[in-house]
Protein backbone atom coordinates (compact mmCIF):
# COMPACT_ATOMS: atom_id res chain seq x y z
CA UNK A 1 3.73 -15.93 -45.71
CA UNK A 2 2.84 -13.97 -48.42
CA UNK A 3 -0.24 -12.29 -50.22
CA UNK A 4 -2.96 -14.39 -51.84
CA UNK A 5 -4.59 -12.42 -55.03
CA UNK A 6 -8.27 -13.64 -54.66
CA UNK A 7 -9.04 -12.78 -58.22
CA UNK A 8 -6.23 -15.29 -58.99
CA UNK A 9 -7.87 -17.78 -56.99
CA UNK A 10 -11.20 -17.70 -58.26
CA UNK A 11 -9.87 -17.78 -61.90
CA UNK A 12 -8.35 -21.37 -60.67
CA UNK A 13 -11.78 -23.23 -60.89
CA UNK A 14 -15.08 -23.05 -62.55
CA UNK A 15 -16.99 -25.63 -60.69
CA UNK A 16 -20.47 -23.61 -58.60
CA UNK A 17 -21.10 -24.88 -55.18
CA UNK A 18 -17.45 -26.59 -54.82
CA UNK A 19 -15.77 -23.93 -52.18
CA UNK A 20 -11.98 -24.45 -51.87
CA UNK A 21 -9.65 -23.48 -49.15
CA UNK A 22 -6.98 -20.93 -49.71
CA UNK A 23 -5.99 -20.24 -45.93
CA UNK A 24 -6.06 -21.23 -42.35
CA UNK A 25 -6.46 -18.82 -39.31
CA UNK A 26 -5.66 -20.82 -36.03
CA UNK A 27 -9.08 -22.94 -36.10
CA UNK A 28 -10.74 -20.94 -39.07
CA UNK A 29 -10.44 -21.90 -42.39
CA UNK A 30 -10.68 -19.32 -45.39
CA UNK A 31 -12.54 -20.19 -48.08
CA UNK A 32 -13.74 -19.26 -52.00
CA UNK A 33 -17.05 -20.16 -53.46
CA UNK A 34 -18.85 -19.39 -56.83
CA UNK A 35 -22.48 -19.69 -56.27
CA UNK A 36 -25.34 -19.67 -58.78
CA UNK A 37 -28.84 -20.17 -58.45
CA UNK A 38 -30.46 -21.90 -55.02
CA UNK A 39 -28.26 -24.02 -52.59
CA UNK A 40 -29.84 -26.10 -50.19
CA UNK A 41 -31.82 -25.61 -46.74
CA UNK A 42 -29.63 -26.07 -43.88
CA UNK A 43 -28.08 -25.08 -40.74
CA UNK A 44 -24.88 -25.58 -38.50
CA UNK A 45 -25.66 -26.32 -35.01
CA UNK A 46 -22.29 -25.66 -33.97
CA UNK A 47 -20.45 -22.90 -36.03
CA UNK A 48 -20.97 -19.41 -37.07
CA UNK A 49 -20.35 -18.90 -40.69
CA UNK A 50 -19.52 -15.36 -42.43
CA UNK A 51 -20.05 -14.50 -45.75
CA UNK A 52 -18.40 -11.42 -47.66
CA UNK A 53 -19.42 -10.59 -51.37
CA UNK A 54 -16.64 -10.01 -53.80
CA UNK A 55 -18.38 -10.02 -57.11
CA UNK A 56 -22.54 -9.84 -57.20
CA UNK A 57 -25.26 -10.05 -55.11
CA UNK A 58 -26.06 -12.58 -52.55
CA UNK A 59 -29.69 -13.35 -51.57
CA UNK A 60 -29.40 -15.50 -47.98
CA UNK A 61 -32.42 -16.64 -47.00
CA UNK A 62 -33.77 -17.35 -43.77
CA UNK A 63 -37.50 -19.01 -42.81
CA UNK A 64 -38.99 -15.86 -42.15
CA UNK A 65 -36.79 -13.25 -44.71
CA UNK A 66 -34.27 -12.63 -47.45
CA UNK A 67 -31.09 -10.31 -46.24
CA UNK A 68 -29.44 -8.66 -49.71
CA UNK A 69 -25.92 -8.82 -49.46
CA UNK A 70 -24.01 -6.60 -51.78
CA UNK A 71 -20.13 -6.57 -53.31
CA UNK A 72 -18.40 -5.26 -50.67
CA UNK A 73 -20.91 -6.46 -47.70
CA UNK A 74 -20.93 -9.06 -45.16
CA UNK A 75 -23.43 -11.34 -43.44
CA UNK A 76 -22.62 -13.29 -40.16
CA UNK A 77 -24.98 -16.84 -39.84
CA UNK A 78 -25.10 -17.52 -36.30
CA UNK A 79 -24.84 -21.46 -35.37
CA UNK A 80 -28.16 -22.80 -35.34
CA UNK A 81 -30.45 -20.68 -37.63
CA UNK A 82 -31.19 -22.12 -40.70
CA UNK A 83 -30.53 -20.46 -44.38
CA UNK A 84 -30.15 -21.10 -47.83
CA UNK A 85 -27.64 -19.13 -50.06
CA UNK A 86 -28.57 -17.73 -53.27
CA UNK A 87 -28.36 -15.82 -55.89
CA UNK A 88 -31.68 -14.26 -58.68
CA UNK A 89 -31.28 -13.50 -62.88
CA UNK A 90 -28.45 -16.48 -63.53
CA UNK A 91 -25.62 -14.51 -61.97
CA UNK A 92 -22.63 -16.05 -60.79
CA UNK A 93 -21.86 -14.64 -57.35
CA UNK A 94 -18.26 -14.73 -55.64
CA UNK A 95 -17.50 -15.06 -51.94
CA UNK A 96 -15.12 -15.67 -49.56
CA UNK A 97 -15.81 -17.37 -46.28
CA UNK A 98 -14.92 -17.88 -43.04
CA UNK A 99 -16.09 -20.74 -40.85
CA UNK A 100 -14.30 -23.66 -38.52
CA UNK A 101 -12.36 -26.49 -39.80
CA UNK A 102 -14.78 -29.00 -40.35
CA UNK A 103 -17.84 -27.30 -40.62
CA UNK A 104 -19.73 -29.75 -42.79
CA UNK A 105 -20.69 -28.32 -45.95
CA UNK A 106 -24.71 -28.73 -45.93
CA UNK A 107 -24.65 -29.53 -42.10
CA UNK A 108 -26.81 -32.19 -40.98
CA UNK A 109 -28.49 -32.16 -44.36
CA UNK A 110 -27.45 -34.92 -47.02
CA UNK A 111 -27.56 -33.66 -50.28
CA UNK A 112 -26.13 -33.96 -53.93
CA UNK A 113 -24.69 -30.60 -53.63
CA UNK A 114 -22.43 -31.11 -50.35
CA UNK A 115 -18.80 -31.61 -50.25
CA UNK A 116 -17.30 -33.89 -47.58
CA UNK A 117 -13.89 -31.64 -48.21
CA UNK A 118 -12.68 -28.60 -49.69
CA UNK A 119 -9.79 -28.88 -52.01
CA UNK A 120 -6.77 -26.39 -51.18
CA UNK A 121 -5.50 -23.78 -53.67
């Protein structure tokens, strides 16, 4: 055990839309994303998912509205609704997550942009 410096960790990779683990909490995993632009439509049928902004402004839309989600802010995605991450002006955003181990990336959705796995650092 011992602290994990999140600024450290998202200096470690460059890559948008490639989240990477840094923790487990019994079934959770913890995880750190750099987002830009629009992700894709989707929706977990089985798993909550939080999001917390570290650096920026998140934009998560939902079919019927946008919730702004500041530095310091969180938003909880209940299983089943359907939302799209993203971010407005070309800024890079910075987030940590938590979801379950195995949450598929994209969920049902294929897409270019999902990851099968995220790597650990």
């Amino acid at each position: 055990m011992k602290a994990i410096n999140l600024k450290d960790k998202h200096a470690a990779f460059t890559k948008q839309w490639h989240p990477h683990q840094i923790a487990t909490v019994d079934d959770m995993q913890v995880i750190l994303a750099k987002i830009k632009g629009d992700f894709v439509w989707h929706a977990h049928e089985n798993e909550d998912e939080l999001f917390q902004v570290l650096k920026g402004t998140l934009y998560m839309q939902f079919r019927d509205r946008t919730e702004v989600v500041k530095e310091g802010e969180i938003i909880v995605v209940p299983k089943g609704i359907e939302h799209c991450p993203s971010t407005k002006d070309g800024e890079e955003v910075h987030l940590l997550l938590f979801e379950k181990l195995g949450t598929a990336h994209t969920g049902e959705v294929e897409h270019e942009m999902t990851q099968t796995e995220y790597p650990k650092i």
